[in-house]
N, C-alpha and C. Protein backbone atom coordinates (compact mmCIF):
# COMPACT_ATOMS: atom_id res chain seq x y z
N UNK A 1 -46.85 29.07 -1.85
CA UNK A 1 -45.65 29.84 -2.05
C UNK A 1 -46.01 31.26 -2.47
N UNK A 2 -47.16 31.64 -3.36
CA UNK A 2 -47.06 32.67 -3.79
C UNK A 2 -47.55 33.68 -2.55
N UNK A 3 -48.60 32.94 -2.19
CA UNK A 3 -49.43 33.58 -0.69
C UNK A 3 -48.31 33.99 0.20
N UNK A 4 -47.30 33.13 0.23
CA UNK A 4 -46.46 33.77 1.22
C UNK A 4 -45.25 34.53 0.75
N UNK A 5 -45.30 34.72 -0.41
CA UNK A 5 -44.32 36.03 -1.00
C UNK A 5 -44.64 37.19 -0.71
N UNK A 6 -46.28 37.23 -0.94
CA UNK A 6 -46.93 38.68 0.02
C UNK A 6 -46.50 39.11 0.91
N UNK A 7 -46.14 38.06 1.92
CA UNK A 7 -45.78 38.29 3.60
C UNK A 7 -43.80 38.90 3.38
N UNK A 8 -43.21 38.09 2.38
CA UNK A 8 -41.68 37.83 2.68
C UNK A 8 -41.15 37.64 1.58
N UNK A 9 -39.92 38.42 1.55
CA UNK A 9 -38.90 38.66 0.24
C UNK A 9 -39.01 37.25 -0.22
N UNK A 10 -38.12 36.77 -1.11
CA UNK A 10 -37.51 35.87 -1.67
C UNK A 10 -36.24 35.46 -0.98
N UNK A 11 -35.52 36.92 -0.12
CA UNK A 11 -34.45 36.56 0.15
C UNK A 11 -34.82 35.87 1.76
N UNK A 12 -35.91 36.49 1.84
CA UNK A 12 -36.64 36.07 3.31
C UNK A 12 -37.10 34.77 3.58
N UNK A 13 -37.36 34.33 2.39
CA UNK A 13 -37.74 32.99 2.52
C UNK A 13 -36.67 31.95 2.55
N UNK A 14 -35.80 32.35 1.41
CA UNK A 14 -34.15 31.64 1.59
C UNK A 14 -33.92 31.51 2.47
N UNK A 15 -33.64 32.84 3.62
CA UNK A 15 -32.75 32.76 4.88
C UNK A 15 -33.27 31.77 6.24
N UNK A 16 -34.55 31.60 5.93
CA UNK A 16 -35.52 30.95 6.63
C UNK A 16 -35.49 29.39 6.30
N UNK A 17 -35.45 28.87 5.21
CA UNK A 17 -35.24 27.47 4.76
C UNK A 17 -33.90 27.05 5.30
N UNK A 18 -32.90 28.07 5.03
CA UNK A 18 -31.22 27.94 5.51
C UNK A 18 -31.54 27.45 6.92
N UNK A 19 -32.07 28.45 7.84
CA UNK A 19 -32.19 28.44 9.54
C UNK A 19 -32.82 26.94 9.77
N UNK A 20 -33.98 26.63 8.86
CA UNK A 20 -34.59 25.33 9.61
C UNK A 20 -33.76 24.26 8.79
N UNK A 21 -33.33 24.15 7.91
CA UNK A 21 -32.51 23.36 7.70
C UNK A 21 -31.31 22.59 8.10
N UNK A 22 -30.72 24.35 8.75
CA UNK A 22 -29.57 23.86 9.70
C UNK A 22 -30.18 22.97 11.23
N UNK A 23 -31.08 23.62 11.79
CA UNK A 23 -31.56 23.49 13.08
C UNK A 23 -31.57 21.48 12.38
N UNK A 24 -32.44 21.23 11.58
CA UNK A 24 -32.94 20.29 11.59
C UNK A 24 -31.46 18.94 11.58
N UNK A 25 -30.68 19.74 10.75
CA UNK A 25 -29.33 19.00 10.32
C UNK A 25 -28.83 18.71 11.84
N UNK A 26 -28.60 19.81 12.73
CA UNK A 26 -27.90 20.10 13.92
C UNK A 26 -28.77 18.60 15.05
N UNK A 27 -30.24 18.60 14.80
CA UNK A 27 -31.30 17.78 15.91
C UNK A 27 -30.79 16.15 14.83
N UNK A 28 -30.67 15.90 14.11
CA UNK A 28 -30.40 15.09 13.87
C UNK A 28 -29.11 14.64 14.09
N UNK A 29 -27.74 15.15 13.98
CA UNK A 29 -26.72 15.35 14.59
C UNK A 29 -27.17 14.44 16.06
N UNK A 30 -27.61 15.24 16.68
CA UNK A 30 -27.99 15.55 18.36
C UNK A 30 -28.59 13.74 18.67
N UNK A 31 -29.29 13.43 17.79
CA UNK A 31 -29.94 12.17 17.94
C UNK A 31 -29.50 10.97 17.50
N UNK A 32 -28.61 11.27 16.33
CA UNK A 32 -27.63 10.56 16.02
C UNK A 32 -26.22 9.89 17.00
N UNK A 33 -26.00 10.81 17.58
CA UNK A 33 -24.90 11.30 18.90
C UNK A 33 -25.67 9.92 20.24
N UNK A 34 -26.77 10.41 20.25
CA UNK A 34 -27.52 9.74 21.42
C UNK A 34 -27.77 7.89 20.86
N UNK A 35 -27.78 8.02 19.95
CA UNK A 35 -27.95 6.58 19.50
C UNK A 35 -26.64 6.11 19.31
N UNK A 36 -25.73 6.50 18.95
CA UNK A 36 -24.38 5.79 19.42
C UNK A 36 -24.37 5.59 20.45
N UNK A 37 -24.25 6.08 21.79
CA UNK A 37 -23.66 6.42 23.35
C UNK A 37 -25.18 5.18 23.94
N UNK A 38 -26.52 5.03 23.29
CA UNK A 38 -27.31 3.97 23.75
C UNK A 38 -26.82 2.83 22.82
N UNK A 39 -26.32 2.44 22.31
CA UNK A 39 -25.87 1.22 21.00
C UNK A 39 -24.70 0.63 21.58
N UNK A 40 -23.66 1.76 21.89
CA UNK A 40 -22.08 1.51 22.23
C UNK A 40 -21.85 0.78 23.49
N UNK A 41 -21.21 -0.70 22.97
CA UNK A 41 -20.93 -1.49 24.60
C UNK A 41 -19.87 -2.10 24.39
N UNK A 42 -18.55 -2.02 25.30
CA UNK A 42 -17.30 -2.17 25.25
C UNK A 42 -16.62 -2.78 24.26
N UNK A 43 -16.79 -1.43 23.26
CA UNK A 43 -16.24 -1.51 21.81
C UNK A 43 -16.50 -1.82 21.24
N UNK A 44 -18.20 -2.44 20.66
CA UNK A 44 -18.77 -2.97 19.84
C UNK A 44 -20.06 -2.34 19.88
N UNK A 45 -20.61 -2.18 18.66
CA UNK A 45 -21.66 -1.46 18.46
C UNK A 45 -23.65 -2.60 18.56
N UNK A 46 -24.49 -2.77 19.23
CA UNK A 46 -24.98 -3.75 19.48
C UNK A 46 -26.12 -3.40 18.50
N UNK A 47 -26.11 -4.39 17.66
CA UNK A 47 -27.47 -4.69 16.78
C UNK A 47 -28.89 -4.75 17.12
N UNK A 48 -28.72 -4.55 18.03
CA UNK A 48 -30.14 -4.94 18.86
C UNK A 48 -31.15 -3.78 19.08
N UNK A 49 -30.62 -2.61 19.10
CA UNK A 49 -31.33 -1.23 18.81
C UNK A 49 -32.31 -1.05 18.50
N UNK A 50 -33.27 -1.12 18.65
CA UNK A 50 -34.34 -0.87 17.62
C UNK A 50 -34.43 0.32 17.17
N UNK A 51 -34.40 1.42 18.26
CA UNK A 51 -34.46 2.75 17.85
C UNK A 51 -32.72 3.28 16.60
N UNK A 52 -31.98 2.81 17.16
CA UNK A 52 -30.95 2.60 16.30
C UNK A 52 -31.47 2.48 14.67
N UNK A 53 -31.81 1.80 14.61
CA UNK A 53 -32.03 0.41 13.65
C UNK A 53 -32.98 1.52 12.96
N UNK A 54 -34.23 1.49 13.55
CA UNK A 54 -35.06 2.20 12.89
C UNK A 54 -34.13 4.08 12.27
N UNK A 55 -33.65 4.33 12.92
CA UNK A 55 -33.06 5.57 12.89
C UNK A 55 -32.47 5.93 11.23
N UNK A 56 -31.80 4.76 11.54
CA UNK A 56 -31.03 4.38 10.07
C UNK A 56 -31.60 4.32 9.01
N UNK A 57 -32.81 3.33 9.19
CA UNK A 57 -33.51 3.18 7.61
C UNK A 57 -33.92 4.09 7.47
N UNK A 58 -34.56 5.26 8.30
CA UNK A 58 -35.29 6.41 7.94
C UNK A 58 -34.16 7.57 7.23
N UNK A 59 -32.62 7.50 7.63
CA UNK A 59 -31.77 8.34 7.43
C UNK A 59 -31.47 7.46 5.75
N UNK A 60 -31.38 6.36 5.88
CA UNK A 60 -30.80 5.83 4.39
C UNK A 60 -31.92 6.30 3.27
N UNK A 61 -33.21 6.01 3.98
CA UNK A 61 -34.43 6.57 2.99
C UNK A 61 -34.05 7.46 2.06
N UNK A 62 -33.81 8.20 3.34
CA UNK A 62 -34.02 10.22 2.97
C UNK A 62 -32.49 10.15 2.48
N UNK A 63 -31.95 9.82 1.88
CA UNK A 63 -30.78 9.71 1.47
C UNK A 63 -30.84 10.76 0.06
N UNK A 64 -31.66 10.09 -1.02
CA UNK A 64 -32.74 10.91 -1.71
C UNK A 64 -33.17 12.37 -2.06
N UNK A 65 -33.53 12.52 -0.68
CA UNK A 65 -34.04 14.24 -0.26
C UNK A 65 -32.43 15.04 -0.82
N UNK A 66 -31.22 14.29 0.21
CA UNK A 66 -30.27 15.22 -0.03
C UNK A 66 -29.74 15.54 -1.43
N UNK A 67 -30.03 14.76 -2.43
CA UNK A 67 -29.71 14.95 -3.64
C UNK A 67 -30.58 15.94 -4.12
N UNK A 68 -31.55 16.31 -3.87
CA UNK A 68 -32.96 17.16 -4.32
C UNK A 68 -32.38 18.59 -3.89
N UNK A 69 -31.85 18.32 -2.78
CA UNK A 69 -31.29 20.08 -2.38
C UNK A 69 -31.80 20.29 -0.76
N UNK A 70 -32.20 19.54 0.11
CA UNK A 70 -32.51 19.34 1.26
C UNK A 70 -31.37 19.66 2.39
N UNK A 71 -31.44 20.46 2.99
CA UNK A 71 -30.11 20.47 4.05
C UNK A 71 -29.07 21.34 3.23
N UNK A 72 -28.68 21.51 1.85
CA UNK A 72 -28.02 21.99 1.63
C UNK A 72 -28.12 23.31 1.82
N UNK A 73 -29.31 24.17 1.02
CA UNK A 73 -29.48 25.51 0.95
C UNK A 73 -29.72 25.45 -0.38
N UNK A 74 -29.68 24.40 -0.96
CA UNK A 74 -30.07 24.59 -2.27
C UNK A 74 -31.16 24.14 -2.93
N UNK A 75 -32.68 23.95 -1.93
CA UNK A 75 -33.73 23.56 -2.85
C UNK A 75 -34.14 24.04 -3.62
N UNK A 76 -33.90 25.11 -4.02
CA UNK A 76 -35.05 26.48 -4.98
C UNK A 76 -36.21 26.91 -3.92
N UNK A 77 -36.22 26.72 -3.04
CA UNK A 77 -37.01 27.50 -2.26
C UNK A 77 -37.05 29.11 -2.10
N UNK A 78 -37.73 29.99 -2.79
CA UNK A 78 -37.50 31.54 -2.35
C UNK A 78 -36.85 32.14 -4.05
N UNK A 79 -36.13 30.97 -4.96
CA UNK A 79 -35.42 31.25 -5.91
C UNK A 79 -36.41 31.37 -7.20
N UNK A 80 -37.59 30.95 -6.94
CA UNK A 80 -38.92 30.46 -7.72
C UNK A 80 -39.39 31.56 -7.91
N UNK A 81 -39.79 32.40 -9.55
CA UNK A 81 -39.92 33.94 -10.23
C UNK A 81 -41.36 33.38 -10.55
């Protein structure tokens, strides 16, 4: 972190955590979207997924992260004196 304060504001680094954060929020979105529409069969959602399945536990995991400040904009990233 400090090495790269040399390179970039504080506010620079914020705006940058914001951007990949969103992107990352948005690709998960995106994959989320795709695992319904492969899951979804005339009106019932099929257990059988694996990628589904797996998708989930990794999202319930990180459940976690979002309390920490992940995705929000609010890790302290860039805010650190």
């Amino acid at each position: 972190m400090e090495l790269g304060q040399a390179y970039a504001s504080a506010q620079e680094v914020k705006e940058l955590e914001q951007r990949i954060s969103q992107f990352v929020e948005e690709e998960i979105n995106r994959i989320m979207t795709a695992a319904r529409k492969e899951t979804f069969v005339k009106n019932k959602y099929k257990l059988s997924s694996n990628f589904s399945r797996t998708l989930c536990e990794i999202l319930k995991k990180g459940v976690g992260n979002r309390e920490s400040g992940i995705g929000s904009g609010e890790s302290g990233i860039g805010n650190r004196e």
